[in-house]
C-alpha atoms as a PDB file:
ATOM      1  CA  UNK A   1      59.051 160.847  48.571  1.00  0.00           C
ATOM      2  CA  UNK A   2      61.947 161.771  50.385  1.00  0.00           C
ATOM      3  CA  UNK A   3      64.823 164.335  48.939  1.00  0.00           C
ATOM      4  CA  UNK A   4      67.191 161.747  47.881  1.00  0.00           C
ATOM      5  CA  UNK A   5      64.878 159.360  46.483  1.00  0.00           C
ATOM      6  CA  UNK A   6      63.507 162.274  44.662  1.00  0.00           C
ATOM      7  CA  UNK A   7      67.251 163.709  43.428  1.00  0.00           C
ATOM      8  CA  UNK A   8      67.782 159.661  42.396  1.00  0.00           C
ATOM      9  CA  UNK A   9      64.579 159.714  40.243  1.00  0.00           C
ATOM     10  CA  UNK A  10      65.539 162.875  38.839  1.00  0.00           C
ATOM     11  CA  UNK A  11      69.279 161.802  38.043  1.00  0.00           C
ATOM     12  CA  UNK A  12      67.633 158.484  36.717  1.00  0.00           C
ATOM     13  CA  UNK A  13      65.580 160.440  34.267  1.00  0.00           C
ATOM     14  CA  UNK A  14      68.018 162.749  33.304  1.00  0.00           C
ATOM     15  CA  UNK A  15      70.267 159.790  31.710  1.00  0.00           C
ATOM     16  CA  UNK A  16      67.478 158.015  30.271  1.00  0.00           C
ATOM     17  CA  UNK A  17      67.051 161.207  28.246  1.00  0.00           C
ATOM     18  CA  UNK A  18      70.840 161.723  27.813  1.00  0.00           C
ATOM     19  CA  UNK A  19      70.539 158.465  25.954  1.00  0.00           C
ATOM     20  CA  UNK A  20      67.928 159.250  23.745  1.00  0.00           C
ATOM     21  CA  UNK A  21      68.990 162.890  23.206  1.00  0.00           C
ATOM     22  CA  UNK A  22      72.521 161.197  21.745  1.00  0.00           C
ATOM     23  CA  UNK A  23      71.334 158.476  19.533  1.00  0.00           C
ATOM     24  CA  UNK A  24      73.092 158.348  16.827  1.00  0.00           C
ATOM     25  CA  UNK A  25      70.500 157.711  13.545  1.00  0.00           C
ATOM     26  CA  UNK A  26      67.011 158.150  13.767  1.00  0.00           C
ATOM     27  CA  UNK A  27      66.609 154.594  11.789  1.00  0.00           C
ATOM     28  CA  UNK A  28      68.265 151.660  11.246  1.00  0.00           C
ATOM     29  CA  UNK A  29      68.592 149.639   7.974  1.00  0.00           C
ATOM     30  CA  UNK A  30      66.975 146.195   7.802  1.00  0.00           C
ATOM     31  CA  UNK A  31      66.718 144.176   5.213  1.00  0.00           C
ATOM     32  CA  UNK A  32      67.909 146.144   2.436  1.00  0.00           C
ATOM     33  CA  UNK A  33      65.918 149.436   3.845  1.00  0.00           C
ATOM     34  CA  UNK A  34      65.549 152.238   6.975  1.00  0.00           C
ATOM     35  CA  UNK A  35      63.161 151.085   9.757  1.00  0.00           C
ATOM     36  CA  UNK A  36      62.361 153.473  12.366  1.00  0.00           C
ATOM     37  CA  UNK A  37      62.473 152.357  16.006  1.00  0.00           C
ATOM     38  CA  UNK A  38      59.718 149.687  15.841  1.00  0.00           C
ATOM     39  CA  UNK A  39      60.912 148.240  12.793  1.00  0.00           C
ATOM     40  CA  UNK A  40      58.525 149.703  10.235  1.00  0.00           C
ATOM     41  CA  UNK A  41      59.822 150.569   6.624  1.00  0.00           C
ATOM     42  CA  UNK A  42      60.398 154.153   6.072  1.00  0.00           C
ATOM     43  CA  UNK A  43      59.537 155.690   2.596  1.00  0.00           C
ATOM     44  CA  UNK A  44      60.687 158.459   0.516  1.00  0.00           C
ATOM     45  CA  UNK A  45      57.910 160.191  -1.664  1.00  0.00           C
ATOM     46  CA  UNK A  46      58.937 161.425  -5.335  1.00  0.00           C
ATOM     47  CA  UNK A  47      56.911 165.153  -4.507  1.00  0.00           C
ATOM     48  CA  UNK A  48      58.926 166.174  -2.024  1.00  0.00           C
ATOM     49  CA  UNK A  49      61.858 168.924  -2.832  1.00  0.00           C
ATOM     50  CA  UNK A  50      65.431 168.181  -1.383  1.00  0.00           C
ATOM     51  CA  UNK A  51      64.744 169.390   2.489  1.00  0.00           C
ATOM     52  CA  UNK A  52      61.049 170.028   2.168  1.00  0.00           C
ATOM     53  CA  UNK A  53      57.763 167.840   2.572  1.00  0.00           C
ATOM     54  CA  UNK A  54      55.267 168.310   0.568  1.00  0.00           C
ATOM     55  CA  UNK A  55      53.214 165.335   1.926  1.00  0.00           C
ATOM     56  CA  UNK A  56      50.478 167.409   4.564  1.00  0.00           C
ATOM     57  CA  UNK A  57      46.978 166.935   5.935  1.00  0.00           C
ATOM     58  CA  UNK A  58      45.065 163.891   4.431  1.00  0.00           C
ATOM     59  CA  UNK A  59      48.648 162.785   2.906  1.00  0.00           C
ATOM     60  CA  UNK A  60      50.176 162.429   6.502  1.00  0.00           C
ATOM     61  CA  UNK A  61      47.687 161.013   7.607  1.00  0.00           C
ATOM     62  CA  UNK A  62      48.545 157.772   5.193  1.00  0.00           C
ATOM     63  CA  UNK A  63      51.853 158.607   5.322  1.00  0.00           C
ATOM     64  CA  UNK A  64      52.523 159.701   9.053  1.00  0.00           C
ATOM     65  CA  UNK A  65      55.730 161.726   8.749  1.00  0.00           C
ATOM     66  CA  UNK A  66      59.337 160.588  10.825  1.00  0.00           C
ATOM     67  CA  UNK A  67      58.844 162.993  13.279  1.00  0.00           C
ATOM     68  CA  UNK A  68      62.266 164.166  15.258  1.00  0.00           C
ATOM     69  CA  UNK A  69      61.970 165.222  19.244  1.00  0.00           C
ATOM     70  CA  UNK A  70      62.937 168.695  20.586  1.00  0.00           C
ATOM     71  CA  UNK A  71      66.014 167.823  21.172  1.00  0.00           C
ATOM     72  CA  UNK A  72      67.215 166.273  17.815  1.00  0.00           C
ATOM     73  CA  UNK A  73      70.166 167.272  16.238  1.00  0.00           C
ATOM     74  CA  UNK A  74      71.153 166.974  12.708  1.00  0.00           C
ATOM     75  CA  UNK A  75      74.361 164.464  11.633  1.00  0.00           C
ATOM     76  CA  UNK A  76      75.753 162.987   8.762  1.00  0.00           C
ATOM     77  CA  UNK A  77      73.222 162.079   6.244  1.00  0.00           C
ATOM     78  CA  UNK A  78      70.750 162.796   8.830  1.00  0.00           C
ATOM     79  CA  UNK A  79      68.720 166.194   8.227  1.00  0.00           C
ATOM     80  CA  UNK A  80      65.882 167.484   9.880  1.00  0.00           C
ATOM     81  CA  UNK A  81      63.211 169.372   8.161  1.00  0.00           C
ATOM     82  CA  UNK A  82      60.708 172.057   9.665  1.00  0.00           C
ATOM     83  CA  UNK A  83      57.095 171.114   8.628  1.00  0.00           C
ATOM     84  CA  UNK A  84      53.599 173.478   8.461  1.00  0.00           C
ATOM     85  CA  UNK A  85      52.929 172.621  12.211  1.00  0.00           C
ATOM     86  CA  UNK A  86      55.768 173.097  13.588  1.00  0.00           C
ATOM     87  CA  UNK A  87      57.443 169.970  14.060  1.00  0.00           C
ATOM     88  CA  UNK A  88      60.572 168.239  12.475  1.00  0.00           C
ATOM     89  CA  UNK A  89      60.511 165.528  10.590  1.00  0.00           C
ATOM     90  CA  UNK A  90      63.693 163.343   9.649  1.00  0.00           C
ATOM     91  CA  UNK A  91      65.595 163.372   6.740  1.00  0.00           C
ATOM     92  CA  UNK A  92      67.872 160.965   4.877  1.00  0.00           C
ATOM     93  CA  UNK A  93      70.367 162.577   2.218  1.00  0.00           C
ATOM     94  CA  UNK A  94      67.707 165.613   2.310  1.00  0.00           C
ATOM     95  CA  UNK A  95      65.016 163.060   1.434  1.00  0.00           C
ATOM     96  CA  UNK A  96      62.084 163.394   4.327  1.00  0.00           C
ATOM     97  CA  UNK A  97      61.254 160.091   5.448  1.00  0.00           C
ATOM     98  CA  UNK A  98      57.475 158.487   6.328  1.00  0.00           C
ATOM     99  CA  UNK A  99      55.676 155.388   7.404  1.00  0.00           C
ATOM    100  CA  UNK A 100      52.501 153.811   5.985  1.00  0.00           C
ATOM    101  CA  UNK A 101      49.660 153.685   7.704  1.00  0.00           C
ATOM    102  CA  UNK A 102      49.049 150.317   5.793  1.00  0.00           C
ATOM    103  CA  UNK A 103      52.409 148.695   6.927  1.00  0.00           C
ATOM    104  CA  UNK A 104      50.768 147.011  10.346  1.00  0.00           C
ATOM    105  CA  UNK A 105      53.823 144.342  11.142  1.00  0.00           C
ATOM    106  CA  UNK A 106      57.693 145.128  11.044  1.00  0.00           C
ATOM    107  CA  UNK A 107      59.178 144.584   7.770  1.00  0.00           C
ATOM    108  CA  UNK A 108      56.016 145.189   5.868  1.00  0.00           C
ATOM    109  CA  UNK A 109      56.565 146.861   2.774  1.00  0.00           C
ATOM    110  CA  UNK A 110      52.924 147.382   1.785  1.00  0.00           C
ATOM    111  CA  UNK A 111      53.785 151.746   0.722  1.00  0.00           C
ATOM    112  CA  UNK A 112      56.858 150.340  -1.770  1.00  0.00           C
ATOM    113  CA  UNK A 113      55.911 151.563  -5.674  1.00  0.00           C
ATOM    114  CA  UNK A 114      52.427 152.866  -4.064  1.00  0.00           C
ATOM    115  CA  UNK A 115      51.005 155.524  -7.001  1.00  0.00           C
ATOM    116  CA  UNK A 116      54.639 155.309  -8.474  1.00  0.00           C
ATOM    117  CA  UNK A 117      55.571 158.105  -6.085  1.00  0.00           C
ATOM    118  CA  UNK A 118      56.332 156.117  -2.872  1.00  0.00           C
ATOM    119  CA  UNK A 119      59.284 154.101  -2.727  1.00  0.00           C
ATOM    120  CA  UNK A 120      61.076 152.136   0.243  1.00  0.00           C
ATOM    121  CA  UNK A 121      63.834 154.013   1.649  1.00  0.00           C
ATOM    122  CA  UNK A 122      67.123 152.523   0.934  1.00  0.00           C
ATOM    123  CA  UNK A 123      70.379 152.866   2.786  1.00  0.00           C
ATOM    124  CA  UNK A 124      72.494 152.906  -0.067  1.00  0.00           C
ATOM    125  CA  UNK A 125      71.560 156.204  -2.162  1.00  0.00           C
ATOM    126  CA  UNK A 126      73.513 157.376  -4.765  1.00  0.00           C
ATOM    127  CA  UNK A 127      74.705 160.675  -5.125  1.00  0.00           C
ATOM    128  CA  UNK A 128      73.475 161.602  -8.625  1.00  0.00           C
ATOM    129  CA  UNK A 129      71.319 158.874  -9.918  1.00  0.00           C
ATOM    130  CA  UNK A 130      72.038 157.899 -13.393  1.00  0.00           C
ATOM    131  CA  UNK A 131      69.237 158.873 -15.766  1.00  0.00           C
ATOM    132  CA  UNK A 132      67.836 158.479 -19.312  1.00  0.00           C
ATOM    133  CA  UNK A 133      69.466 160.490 -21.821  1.00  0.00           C
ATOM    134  CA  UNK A 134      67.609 163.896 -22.163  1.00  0.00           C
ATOM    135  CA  UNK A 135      65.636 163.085 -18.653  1.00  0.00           C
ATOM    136  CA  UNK A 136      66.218 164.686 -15.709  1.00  0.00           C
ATOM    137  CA  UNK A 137      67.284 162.716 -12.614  1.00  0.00           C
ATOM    138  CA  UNK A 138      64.310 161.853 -10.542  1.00  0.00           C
ATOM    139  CA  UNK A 139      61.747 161.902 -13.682  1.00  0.00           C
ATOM    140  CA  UNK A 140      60.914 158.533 -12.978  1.00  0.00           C
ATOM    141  CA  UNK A 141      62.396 157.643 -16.285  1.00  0.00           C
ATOM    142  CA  UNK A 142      65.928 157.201 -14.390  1.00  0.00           C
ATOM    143  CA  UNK A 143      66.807 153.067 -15.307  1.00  0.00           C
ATOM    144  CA  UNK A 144      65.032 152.423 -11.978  1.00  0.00           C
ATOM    145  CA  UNK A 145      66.910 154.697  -9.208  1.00  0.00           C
ATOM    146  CA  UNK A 146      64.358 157.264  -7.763  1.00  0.00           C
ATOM    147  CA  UNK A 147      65.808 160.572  -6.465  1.00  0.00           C
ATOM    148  CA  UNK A 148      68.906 158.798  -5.649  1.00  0.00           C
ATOM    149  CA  UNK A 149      67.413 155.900  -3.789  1.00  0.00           C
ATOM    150  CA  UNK A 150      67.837 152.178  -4.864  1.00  0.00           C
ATOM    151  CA  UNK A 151      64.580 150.287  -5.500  1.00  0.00           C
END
């Protein structure tokens, strides 16, 4: 390969990963919820803590995390949260996001109410979810909203 094809092939790459580096959300919303790149639903899950997973191990493996690239940076309702291994996983409003392993086409929602703990991630969260009286928001006793996600 001569030098300049090889400087052209190295430009070329380095603004194909300019691109990706500056994307502006991790997911999109379709249909009333976030879809990652490929179009699969995304899911909160009612264990996790505001900025933490607690889904590991056999769990991720039904639930394979949002994971974020080296370069990802953090913006708007967009978080990123450090996980046992090492790698980042995405966050929306503090609320790590997954796939299901089920969920084979786009727009499959197969993970939505799953063991009452897995819910479809919505765009729309609320700040402080309205609750029952003497329940505390995110009981699953909150007039349908789960950890400030819309159902």
């Amino acid at each position: 390969m001569s030098r300049i094809s090889a400087t052209l092939a190295l430009l070329a790459a380095l603004g194909g990963l300019h691109g990706a580096a500056v994307a502006a959300e991790p997911a999109t919303a379709r249909d009333g919820v976030l879809v990652d790149g490929r179009g699969m639903t995304l899911y909160t899950f009612d264990k996790d803590g505001d900025g933490r997973s607690s889904c590991h191990d056999a769990c991720a493996a039904n639930w394979p995390p949002l994971l974020a690239g080296p370069d990802a940076a953090a913006s708007g309702d967009w978080s990123l949260v450090a996980r046992p291994d090492g790698s980042r996983q995405w966050a929306y409003r503090g609320r790590p996001l997954y796939t299901f392993v089920h969920d084979r086409q786009p727009g499959e929602r197969s993970g939505d109410g799953r063991m009452g703990v897995w819910h479809a991630a919505h765009p729309h969260a609320h700040e402080a979810p309205p609750s029952m009286p003497g329940m505390p928001p995110g009981s699953g006793m909150d007039g349908g909203l789960r950890d400030g996600l819309q159902r």
